[in-house]
Protein backbone atom coordinates (compact mmCIF):
# COMPACT_ATOMS: atom_id res chain seq x y z
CA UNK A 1 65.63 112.40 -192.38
CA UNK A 2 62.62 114.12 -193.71
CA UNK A 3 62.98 116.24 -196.50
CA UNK A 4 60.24 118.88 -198.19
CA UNK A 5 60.17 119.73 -201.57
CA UNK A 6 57.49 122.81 -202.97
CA UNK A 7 56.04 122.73 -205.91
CA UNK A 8 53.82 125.75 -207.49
CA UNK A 9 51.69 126.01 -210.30
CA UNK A 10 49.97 129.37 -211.74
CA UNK A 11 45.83 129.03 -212.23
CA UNK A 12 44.67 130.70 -215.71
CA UNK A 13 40.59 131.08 -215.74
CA UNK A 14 39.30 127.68 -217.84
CA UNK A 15 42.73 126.23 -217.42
CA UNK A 16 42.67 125.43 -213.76
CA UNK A 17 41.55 121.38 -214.23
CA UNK A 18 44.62 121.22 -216.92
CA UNK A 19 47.22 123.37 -214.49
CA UNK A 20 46.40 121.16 -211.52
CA UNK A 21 46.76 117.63 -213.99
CA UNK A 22 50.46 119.44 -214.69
CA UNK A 23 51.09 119.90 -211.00
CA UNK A 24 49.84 116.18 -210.01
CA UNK A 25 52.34 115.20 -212.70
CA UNK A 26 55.21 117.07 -211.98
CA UNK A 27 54.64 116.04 -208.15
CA UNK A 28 54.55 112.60 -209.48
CA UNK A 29 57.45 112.37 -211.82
CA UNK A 30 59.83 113.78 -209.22
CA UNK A 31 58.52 111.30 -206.51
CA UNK A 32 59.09 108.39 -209.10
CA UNK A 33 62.41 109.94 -210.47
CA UNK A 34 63.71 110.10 -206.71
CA UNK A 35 62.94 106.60 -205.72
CA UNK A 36 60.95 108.10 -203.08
CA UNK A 37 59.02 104.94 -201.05
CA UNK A 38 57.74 106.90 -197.82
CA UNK A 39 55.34 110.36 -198.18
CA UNK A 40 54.41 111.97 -195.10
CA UNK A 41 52.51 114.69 -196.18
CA UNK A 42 51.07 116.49 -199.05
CA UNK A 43 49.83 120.22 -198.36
CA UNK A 44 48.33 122.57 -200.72
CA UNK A 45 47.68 126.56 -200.35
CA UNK A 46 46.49 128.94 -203.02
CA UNK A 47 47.99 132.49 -203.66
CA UNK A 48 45.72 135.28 -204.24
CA UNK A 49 45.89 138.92 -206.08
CA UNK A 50 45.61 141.99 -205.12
CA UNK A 51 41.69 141.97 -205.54
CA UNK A 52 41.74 138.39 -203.48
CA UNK A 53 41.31 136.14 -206.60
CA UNK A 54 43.09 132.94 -206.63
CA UNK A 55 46.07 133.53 -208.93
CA UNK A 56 47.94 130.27 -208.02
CA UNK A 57 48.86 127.17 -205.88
CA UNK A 58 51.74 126.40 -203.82
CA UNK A 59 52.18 122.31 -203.21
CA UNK A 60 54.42 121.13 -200.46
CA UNK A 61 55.63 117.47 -200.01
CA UNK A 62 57.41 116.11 -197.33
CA UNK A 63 59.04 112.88 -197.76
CA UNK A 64 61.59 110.54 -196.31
């Protein structure tokens, strides 16, 4: 059965390379923590503000 899980991280100006390390970790850890062996896809979207800047990013994971 496949199964998604979303993931989101905010993006601070001269943070972003640190925020997205946190997100590839916290993606990481929960596929390790959940014995997950099959990944099926791995999407990412940003969020913007009112004045269109990037505020954030939403990562989706669907797994088996």
């Amino acid at each position: 059965m496949v199964k998604v899980k979303t993931f989101s991280s905010q993006l601070r100006i001269f943070h972003v390379k640190e925020e997205l390390d946190a997100l590839d970790k916290s993606v990481n850890d929960f596929i390790e923590e959940n014995k997950i062996e099959k990944v099926i896809s791995v999407s990412d979207s940003s969020t913007a503000n009112a004045d269109g800047s990037t505020m954030g990013l939403i990562r989706v994971v669907a797994y088996e």
